[in-house]
C-alpha atoms as a PDB file:
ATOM      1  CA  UNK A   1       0.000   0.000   0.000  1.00  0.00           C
ATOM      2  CA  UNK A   2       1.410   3.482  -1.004  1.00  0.00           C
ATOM      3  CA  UNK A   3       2.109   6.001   1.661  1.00  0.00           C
ATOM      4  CA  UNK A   4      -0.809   8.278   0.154  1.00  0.00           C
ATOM      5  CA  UNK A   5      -3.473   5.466   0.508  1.00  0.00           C
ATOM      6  CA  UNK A   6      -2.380   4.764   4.219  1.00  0.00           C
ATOM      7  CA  UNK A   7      -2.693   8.638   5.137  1.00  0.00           C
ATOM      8  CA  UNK A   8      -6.198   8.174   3.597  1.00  0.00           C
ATOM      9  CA  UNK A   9      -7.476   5.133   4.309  1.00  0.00           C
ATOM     10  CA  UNK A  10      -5.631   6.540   8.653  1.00  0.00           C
ATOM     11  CA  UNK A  11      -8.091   9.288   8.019  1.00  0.00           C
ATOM     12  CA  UNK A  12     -10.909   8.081   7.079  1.00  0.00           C
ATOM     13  CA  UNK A  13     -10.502   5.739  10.291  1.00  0.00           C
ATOM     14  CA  UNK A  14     -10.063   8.713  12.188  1.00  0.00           C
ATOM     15  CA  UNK A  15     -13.418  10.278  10.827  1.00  0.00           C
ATOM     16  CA  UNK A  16     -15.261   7.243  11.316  1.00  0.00           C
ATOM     17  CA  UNK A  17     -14.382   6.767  14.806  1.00  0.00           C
ATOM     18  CA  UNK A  18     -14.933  10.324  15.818  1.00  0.00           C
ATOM     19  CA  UNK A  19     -18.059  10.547  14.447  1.00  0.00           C
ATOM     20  CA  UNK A  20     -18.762   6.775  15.959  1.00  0.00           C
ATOM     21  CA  UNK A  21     -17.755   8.332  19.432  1.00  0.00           C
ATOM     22  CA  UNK A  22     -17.768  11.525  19.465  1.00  0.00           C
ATOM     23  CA  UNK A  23     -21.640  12.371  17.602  1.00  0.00           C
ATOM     24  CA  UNK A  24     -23.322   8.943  18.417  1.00  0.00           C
ATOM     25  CA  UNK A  25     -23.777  10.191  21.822  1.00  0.00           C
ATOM     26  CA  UNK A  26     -25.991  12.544  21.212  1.00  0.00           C
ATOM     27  CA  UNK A  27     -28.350  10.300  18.701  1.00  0.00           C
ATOM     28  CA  UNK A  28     -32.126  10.495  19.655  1.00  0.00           C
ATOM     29  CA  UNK A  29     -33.395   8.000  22.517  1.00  0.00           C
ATOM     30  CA  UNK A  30     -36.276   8.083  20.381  1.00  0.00           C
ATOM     31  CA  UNK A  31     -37.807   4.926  18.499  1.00  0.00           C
ATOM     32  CA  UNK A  32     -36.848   5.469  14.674  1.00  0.00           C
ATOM     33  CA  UNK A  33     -39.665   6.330  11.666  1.00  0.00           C
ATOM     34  CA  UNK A  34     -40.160   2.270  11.706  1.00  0.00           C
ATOM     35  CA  UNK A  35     -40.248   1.447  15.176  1.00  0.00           C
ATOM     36  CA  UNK A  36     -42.751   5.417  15.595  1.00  0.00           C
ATOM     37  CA  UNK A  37     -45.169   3.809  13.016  1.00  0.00           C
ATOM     38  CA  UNK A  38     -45.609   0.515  14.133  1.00  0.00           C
ATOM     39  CA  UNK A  39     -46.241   1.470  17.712  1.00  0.00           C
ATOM     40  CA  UNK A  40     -48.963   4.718  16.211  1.00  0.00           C
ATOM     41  CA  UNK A  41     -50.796   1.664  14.524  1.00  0.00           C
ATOM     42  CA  UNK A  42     -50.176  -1.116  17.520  1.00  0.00           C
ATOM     43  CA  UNK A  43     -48.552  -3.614  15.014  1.00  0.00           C
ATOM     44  CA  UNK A  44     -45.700  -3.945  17.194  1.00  0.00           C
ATOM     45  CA  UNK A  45     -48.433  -5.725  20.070  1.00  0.00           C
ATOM     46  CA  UNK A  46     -47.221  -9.096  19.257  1.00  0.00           C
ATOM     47  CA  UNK A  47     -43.765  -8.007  19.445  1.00  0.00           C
ATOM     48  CA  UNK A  48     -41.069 -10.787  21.248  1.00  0.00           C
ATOM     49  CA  UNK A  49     -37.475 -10.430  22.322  1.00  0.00           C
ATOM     50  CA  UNK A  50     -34.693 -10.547  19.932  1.00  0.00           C
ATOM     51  CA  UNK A  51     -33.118 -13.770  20.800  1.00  0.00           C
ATOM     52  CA  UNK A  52     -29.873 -11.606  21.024  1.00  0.00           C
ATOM     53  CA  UNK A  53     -31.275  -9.093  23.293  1.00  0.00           C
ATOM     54  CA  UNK A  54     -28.654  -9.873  26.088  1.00  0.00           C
ATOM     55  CA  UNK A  55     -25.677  -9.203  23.493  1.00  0.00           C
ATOM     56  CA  UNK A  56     -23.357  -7.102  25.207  1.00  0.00           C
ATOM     57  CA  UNK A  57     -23.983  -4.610  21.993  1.00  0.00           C
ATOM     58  CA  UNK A  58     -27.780  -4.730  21.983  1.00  0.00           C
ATOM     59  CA  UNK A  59     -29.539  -1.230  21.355  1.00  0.00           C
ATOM     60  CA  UNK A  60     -26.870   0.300  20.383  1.00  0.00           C
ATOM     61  CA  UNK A  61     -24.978   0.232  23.775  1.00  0.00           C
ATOM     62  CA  UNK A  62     -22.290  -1.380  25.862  1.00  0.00           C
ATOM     63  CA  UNK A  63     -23.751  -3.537  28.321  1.00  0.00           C
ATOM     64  CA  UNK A  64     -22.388  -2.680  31.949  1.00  0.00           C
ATOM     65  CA  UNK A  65     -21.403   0.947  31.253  1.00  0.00           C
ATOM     66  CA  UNK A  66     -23.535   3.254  33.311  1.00  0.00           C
ATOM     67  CA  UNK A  67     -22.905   6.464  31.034  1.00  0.00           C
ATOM     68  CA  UNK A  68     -25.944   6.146  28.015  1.00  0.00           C
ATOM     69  CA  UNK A  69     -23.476   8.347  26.467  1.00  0.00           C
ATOM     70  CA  UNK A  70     -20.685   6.524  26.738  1.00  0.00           C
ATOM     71  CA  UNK A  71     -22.140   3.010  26.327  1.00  0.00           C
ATOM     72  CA  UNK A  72     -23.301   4.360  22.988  1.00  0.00           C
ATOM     73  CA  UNK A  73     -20.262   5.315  21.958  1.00  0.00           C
ATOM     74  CA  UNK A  74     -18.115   2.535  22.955  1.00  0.00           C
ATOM     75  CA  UNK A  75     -20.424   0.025  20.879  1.00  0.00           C
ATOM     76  CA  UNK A  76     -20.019   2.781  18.304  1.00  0.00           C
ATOM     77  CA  UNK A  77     -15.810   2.130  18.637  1.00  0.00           C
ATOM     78  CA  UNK A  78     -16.177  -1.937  18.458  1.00  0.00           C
ATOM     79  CA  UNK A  79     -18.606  -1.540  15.336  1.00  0.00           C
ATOM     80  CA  UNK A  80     -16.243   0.298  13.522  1.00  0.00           C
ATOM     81  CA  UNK A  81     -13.699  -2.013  14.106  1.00  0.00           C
ATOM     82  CA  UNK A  82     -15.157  -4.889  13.596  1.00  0.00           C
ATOM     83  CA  UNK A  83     -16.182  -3.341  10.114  1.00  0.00           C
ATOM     84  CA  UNK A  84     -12.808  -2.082   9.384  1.00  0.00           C
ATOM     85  CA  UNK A  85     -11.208  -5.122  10.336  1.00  0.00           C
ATOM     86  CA  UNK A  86     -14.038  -7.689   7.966  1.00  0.00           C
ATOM     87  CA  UNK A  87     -13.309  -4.846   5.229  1.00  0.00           C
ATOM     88  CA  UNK A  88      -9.549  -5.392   5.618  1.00  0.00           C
ATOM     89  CA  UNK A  89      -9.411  -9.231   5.800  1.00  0.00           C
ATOM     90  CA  UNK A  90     -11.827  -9.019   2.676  1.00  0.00           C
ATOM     91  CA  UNK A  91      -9.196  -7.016   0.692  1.00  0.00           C
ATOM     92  CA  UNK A  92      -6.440  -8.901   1.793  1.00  0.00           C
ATOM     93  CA  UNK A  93      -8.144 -12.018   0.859  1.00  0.00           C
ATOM     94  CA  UNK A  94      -8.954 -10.492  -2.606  1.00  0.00           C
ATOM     95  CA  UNK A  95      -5.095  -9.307  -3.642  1.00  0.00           C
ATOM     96  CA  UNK A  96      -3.647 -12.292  -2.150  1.00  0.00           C
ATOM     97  CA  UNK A  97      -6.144 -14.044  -4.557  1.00  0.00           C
ATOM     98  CA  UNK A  98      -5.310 -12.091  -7.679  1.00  0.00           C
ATOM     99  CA  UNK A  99      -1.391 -12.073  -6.866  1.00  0.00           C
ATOM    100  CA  UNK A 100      -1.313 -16.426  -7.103  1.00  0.00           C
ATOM    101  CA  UNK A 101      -3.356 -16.166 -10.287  1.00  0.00           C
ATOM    102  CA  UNK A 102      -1.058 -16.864 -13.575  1.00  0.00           C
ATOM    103  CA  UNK A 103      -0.966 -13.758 -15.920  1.00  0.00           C
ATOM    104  CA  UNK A 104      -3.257 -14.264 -18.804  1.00  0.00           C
ATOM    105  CA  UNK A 105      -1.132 -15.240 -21.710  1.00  0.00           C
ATOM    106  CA  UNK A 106      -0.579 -12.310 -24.657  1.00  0.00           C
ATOM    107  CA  UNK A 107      -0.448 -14.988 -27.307  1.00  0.00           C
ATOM    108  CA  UNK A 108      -4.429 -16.119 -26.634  1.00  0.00           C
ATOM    109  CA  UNK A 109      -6.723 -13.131 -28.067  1.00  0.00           C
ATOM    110  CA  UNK A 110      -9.353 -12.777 -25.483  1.00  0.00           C
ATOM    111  CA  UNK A 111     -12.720 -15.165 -25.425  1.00  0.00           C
END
């Protein structure tokens, strides 16, 4: 990886986990529009648990942290870098892939 698409790729890590941190805090407690219209029209009265409900990243939150604020943010953090890090492995996977394949031969024309 060049030095130019480290600095950007550092940055836009940066970004991400500011904003994951840093701006997710102060997200509405609110339900969202889908969660708001199924409890105006009382379709969510047959509504069960998630079986994952006990996660410790359920709702958006870090299970035993007593700051909402915090909690949010910290499952904010570990979201991001779990993404990063299945983005990364993906990538890796990919080049590592295309670097074993043979170069197509210049004699064949193409099919």
């Amino acid at each position: 990886m060049s030095r130019r698409t480290a600095w950007f790729v550092a940055a836009g890590v940066a970004v991400t986990l500011v904003l994951a941190f840093g701006v997710s805090r102060y997200a509405s407690t609110e339900p969202d529009g889908l969660e708001r219209v199924a409890a105006d029209r009382a379709l969510d009265t047959g509504e069960e648990p998630h079986p994952l409900a006990d996660s410790p990243f359920a709702d958006y939150a870090t299970r035993g942290v007593g700051d909402p604020g915090l909690a949010t943010g910290l499952a904010g953090v570990v979201g991001v870098a779990a993404c990063f890090a299945l983005a990364g492995g993906l990538v890796w996977l990919a080049t590592a892939t295309a670097r074993r394949r043979p170069a197509p031969d210049a004699d064949r024309a193409p099919t």
